[in-house]
Protein backbone atom coordinates (compact mmCIF):
# COMPACT_ATOMS: atom_id res chain seq x y z
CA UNK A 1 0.00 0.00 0.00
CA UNK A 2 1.39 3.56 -0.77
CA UNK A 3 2.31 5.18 1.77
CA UNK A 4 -0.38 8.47 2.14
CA UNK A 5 2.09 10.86 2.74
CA UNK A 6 3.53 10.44 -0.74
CA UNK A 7 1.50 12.50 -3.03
CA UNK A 8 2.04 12.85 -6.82
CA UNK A 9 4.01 15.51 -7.09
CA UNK A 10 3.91 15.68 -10.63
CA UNK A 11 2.66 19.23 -11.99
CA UNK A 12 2.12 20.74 -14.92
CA UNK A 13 3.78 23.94 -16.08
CA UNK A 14 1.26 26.50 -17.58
CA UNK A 15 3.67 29.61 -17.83
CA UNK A 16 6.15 26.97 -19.87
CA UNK A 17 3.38 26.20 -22.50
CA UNK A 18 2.24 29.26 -22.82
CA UNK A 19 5.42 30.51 -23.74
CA UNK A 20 5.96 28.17 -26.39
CA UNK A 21 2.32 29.31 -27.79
CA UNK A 22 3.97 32.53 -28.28
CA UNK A 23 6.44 31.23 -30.76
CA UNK A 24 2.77 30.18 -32.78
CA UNK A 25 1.99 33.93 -33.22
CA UNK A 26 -0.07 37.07 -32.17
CA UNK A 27 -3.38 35.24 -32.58
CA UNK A 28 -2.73 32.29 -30.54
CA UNK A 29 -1.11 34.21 -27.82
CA UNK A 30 -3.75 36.64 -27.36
CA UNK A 31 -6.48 33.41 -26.90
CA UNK A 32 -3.80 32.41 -24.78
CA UNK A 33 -3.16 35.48 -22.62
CA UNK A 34 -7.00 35.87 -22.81
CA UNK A 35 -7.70 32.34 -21.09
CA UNK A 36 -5.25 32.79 -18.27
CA UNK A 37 -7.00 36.34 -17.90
CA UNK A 38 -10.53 34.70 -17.48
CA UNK A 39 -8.61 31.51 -15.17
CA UNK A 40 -7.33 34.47 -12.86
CA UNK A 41 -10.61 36.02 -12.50
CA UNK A 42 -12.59 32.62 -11.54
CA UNK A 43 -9.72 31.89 -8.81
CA UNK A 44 -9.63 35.33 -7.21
CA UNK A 45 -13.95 34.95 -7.01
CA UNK A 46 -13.70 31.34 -5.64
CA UNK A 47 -10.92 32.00 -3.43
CA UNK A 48 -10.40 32.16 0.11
CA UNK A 49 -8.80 35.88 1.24
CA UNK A 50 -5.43 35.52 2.06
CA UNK A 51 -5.24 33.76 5.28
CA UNK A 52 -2.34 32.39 7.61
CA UNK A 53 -1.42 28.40 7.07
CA UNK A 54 -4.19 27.39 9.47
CA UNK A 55 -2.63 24.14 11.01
CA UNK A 56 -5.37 21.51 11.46
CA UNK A 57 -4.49 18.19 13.88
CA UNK A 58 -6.23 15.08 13.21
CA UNK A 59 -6.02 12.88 16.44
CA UNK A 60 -6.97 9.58 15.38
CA UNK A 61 -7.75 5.90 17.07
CA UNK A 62 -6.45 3.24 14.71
CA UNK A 63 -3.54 5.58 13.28
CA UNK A 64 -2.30 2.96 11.21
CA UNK A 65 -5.19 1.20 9.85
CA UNK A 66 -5.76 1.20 6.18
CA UNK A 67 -9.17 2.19 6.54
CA UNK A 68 -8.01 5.27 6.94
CA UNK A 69 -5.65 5.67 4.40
CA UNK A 70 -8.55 7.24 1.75
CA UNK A 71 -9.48 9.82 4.64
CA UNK A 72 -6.08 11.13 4.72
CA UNK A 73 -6.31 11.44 1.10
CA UNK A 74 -9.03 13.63 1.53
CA UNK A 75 -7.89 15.56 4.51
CA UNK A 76 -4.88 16.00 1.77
CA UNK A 77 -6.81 17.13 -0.64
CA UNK A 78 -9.04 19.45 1.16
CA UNK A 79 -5.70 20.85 2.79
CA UNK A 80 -3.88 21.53 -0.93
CA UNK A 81 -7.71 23.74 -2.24
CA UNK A 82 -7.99 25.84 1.38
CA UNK A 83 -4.31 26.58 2.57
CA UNK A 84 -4.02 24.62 5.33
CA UNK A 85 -1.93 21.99 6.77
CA UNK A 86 -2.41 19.33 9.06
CA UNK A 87 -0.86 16.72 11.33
CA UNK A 88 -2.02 13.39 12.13
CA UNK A 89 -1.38 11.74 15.27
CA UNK A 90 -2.97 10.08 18.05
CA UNK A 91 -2.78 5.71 18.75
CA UNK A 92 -2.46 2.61 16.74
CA UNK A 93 -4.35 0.85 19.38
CA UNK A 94 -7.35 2.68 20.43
CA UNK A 95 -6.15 3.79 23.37
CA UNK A 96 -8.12 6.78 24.71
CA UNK A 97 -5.34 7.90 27.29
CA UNK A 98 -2.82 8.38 24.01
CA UNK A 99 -5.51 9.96 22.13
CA UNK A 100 -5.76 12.31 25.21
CA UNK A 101 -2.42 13.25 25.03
CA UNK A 102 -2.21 13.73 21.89
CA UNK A 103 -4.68 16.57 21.71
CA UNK A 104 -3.32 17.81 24.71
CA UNK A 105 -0.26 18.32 22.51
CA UNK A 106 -1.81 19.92 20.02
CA UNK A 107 -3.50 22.43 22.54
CA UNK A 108 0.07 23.11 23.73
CA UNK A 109 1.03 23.76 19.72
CA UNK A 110 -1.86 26.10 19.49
CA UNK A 111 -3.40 24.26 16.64
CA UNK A 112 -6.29 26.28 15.05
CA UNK A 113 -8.63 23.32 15.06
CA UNK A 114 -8.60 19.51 16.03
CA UNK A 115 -10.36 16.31 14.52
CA UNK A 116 -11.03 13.57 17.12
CA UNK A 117 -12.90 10.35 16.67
CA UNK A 118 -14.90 10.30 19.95
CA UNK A 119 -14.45 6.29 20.53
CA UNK A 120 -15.10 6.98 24.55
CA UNK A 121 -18.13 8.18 26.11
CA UNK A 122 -16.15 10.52 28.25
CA UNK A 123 -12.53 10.18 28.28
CA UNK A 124 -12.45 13.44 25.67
CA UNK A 125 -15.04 15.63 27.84
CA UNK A 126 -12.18 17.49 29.79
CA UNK A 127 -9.57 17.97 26.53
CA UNK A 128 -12.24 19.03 24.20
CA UNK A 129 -13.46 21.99 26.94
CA UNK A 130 -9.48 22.89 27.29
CA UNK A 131 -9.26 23.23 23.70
CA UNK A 132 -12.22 25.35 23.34
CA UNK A 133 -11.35 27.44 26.37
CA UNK A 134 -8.14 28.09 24.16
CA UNK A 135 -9.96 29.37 21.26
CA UNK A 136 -9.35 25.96 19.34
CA UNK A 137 -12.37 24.59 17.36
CA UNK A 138 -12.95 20.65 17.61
CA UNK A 139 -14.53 18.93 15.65
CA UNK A 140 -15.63 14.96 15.64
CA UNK A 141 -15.11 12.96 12.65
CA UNK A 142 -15.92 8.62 12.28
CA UNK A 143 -17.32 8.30 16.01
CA UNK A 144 -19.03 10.51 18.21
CA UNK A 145 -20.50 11.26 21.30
CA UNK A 146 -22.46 15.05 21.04
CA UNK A 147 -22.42 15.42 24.71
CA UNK A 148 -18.64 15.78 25.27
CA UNK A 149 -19.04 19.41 23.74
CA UNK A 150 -17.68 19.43 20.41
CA UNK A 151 -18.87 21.33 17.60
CA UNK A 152 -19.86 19.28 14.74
CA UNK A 153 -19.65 15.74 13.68
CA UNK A 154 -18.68 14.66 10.45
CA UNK A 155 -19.11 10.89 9.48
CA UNK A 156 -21.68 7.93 9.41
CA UNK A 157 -25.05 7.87 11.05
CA UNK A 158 -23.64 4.64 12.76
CA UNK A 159 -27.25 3.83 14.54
CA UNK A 160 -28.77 4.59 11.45
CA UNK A 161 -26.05 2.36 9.43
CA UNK A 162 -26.98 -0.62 11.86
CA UNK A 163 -30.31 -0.77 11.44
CA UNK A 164 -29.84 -0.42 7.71
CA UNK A 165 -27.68 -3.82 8.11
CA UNK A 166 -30.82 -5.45 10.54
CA UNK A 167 -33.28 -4.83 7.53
CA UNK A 168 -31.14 -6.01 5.15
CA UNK A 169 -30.80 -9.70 7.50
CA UNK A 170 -34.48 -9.81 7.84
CA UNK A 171 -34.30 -9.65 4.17
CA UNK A 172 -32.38 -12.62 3.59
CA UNK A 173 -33.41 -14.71 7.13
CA UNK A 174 -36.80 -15.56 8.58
CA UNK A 175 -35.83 -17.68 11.38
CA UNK A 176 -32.56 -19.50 12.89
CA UNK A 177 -29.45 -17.94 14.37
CA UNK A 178 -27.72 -15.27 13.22
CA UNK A 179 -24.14 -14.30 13.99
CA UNK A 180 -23.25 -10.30 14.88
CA UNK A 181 -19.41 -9.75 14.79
CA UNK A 182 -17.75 -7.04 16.09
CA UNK A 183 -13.93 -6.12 17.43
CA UNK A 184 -14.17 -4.49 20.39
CA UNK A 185 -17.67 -4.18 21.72
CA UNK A 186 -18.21 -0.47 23.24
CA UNK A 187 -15.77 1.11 21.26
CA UNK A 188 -18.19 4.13 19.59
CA UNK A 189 -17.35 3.54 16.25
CA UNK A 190 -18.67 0.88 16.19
CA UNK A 191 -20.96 -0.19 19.05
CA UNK A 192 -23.80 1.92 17.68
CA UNK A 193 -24.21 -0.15 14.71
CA UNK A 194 -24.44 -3.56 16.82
CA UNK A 195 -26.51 -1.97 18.39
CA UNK A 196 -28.85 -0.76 15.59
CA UNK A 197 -28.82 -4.43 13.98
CA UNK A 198 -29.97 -5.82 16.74
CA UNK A 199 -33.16 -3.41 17.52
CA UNK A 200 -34.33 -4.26 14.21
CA UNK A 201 -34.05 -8.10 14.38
CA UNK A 202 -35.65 -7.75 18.32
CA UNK A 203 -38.57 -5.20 16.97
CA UNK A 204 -39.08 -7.57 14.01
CA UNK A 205 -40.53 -10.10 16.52
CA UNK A 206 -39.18 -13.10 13.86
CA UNK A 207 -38.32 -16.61 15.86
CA UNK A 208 -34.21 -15.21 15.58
CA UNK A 209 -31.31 -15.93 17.91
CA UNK A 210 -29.29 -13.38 17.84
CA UNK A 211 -25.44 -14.11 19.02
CA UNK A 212 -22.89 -11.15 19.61
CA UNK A 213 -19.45 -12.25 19.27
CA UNK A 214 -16.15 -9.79 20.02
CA UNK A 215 -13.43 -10.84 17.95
CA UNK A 216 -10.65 -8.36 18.93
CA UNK A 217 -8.42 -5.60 17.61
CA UNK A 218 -6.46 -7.62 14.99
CA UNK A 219 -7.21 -9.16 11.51
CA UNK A 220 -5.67 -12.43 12.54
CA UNK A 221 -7.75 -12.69 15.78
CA UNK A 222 -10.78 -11.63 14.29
CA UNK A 223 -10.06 -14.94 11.77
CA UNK A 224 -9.64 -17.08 14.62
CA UNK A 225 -12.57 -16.51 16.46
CA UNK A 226 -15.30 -16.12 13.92
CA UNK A 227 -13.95 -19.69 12.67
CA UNK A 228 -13.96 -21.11 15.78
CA UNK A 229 -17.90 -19.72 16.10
CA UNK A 230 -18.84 -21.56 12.94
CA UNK A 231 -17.00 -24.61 13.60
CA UNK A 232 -19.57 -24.22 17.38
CA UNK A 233 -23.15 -23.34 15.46
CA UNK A 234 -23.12 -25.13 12.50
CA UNK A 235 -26.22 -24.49 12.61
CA UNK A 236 -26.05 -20.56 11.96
CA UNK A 237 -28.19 -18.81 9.49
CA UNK A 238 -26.58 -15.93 8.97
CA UNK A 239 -23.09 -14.09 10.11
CA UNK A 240 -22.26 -10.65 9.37
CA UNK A 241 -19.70 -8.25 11.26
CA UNK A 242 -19.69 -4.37 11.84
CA UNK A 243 -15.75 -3.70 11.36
CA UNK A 244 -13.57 -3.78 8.56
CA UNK A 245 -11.94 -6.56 9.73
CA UNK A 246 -14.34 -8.66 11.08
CA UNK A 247 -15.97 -8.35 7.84
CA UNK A 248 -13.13 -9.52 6.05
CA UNK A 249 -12.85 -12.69 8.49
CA UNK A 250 -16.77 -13.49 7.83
CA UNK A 251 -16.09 -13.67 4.36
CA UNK A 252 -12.74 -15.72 4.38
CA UNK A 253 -14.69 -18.18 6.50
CA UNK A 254 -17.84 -18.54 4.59
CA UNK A 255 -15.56 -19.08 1.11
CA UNK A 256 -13.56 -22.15 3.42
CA UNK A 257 -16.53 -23.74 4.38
CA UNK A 258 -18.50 -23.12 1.28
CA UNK A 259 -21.19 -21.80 2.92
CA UNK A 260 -23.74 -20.68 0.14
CA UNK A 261 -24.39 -24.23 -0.58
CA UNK A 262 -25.88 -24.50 2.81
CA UNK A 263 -27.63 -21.12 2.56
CA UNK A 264 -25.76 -19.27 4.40
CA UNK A 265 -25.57 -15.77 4.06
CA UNK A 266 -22.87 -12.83 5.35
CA UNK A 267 -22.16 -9.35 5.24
CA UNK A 268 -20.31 -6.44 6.97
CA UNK A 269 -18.53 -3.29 6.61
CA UNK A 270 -16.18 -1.38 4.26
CA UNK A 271 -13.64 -2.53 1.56
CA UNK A 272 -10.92 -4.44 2.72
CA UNK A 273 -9.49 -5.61 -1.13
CA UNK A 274 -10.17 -9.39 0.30
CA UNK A 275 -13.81 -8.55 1.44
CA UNK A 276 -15.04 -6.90 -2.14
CA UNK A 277 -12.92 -10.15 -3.59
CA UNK A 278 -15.19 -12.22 -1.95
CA UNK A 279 -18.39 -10.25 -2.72
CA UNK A 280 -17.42 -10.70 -6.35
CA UNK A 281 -17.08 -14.40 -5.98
CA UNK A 282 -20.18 -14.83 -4.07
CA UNK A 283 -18.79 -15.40 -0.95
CA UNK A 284 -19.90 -12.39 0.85
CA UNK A 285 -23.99 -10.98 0.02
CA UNK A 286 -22.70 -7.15 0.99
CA UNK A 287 -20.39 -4.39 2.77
CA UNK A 288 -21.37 -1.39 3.32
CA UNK A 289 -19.33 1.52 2.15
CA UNK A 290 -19.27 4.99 4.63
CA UNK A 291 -16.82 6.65 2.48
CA UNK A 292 -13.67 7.44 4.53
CA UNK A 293 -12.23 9.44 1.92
CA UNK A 294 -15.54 12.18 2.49
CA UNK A 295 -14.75 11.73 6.58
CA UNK A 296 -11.31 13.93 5.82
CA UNK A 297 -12.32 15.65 3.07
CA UNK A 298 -15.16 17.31 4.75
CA UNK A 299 -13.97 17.75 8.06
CA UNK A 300 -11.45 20.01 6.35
CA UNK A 301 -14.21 21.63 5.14
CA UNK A 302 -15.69 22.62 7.80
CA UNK A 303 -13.11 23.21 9.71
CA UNK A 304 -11.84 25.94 7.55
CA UNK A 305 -15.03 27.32 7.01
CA UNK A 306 -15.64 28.10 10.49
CA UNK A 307 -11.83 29.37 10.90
CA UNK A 308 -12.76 31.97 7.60
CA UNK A 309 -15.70 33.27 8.93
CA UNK A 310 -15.00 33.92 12.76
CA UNK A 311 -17.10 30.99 13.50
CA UNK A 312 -20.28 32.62 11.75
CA UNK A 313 -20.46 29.90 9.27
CA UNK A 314 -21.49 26.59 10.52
CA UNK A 315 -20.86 24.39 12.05
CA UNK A 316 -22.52 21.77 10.58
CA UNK A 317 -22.88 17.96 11.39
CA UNK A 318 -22.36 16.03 7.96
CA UNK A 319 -23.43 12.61 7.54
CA UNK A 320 -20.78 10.56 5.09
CA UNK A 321 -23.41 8.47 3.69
CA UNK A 322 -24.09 4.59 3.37
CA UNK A 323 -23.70 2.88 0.54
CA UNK A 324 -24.72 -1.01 0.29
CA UNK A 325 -22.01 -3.06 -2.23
CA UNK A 326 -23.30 -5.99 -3.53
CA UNK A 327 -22.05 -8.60 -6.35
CA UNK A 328 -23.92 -6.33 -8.97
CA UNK A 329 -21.99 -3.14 -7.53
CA UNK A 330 -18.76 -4.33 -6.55
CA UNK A 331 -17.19 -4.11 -10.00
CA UNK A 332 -15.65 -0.49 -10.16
CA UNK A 333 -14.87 -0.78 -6.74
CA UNK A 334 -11.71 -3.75 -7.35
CA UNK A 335 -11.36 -2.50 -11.22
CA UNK A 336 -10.72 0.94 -10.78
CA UNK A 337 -7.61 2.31 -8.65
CA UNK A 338 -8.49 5.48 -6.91
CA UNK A 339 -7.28 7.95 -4.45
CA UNK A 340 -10.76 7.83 -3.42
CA UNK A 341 -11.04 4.23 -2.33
CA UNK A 342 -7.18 4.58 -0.91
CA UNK A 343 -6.20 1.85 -3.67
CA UNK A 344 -3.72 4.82 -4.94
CA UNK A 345 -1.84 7.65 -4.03
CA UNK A 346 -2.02 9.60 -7.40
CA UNK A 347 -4.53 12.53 -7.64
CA UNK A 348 -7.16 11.80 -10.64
CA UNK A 349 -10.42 12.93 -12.37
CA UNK A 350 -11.99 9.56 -12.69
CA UNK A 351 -14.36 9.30 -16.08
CA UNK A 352 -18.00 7.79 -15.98
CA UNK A 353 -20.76 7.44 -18.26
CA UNK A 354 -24.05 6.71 -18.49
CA UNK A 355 -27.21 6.99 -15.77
CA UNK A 356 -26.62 7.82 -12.50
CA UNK A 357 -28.77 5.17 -9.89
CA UNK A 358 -29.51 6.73 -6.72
């Protein structure tokens, strides 16, 4: 995987081809001259005013999970159109007391504004109120809790997302047990959706068992233990997980056991390259795609908006979507290399056609 700090630094020199229009003659080089005239106009009426480098901190949970790598591509992106740069820091384990200090360092680097997935329903509380007693806007991007005083989320309605996921079992199962997955049960990324799955199946009032299953922090762990749960409950109807990772595990073991020819079915979250592998293949039903890449991109958003207008402007709580990939979806998600997707670090205007399905 590239590594997301390496951009594409390849550019293309406009003053060097206009000067060789010149050599073309007077006719050329006054369209010329004229076009650059009009491009000049159109960026000094869509840009910002001149504004100091705003520095923006992203304090993050997982800091080196590939999940995120698209959302630093946006965060990137958003960064390179407003001005701004950023940092991104925090733990590769999800531990709140490093995510603590690490905003606690940015306060101390008088960052304009910080990004903090709120994964603990209070361990943030007291360095979100220090920042803002500073003057420094925070924001809450992937997980959230709106009590611990920040000013705007931006990400997935994860409540919303889970009970999505419950219809879309009750869909596919009448009766039996079904399997919920998830790595680290409370963690608020993720609990919410567990959480939504299984109000659905309860209010359905359908003759289903529902077992919840924590699998843990790592890929090969999660593996491990969703095997071992099949190789106990043979009898399972269904088994779908509400992580990345879990998801990918759920669909490794339903393609070793062969599971469609008993009926079973499976599906999860986001798009692990093995997970959307197995979609294709018909070993996973569906994932369900919150677009990290839109998580960065507009939490840079906002957070420069509100910086550029003294706080007048916003701010706003953005939901990132949810988009269901099936077998009949999945196609331009493995065939097409993207920034977008994190399958690529290279910046790109990626060409469609035809109708647009909602």
């Amino acid at each position: 995987m590239n590594d997301p700090h390496e951009l594409d630094t390849e550019t293309h020199d406009a003053s060097g081809n206009v000067a060789r229009r010149m050599l073309l003659g007077g006719a050329v080089l006054g369209t010329a001259l004229a076009a650059m005239s009009v491009r000049a106009t159109q960026a000094r009426a869509a840009g910002f005013p001149a504004h100091p480098k705003w520095k923006l901190v992203f304090v993050n949970h997982v800091t080196t999970n590939p999940f995120f790598v698209p959302t630093r591509y946006g965060i990137e992106d958003a960064c390179a159109l407003l001005g701004c740069e950023y940092q991104w820091t925090g733990s590769a384990t999800s531990n709140a007391a490093e995510m603590v200090n690490a905003m606690n360092t940015a306060i101390a680097g008088k960052a304009d504004a910080i990004a903090v997935p709120i994964v603990d329903q209070a361990a943030f509380n007291r360095p979100i109120a220090s920042a803002m007693e500073a003057g420094i806007a925070v924001f809450s991007y992937n997980a959230d809790v709106p009590s611990a005083g920040r000013l705007a989320y931006i990400g997935q309605d994860l409540y919303a997302s889970g009970a999505k996921m419950g219809e879309r079992i009750l869909g596919m199962i009448d009766s039996g047990r079904v399997a919920l997955f998830i790595a680290t049960p409370g963690q608020l990324n993720i609990q919410p959706r567990i959480d939504g799955a299984q109000d659905v199946i309860r209010k359905a009032g359908r003759n289903i068992t529902v077992d919840v299953i924590a699998t843990g922090p790592t890929v090969d762990e999660e593996l491990s233990k969703i095997d071992a749960y099949y190789i106990g409950h043979q009898d399972v109807k269904g088994m779908f997980a509400v992580d990345a990772g879990s998801t990918q595990g759920v669909s490794q073991v339903i393609k070793k056991y062969k599971l469609p020819e008993k009926g079973i079915k499976g599906g999860g979250y986001d798009l692990l390259p093995v997970t959307l592998n197995n979609i294709r293949d018909g070993f996973l039903d569906f994932t369900i795609d919150q677009q990290p890449y839109l998580q960065g991109f507009y939490t840079v958003m906002v957070m420069a908006t509100f910086l550029a207008s003294g706080g007048l402007v916003g701010p706003a709580d953005i939901n990132t979507g949810l988009k269901f990939v099936t077998k009949d979806s999945v196609g331009p998600y493995i065939t097409t290399s993207t920034r977008y997707e994190g399958k690529t670090d290279r910046p790109m205007i990626v060409p469609r056609s035809g109708a647009i399905k909602g």
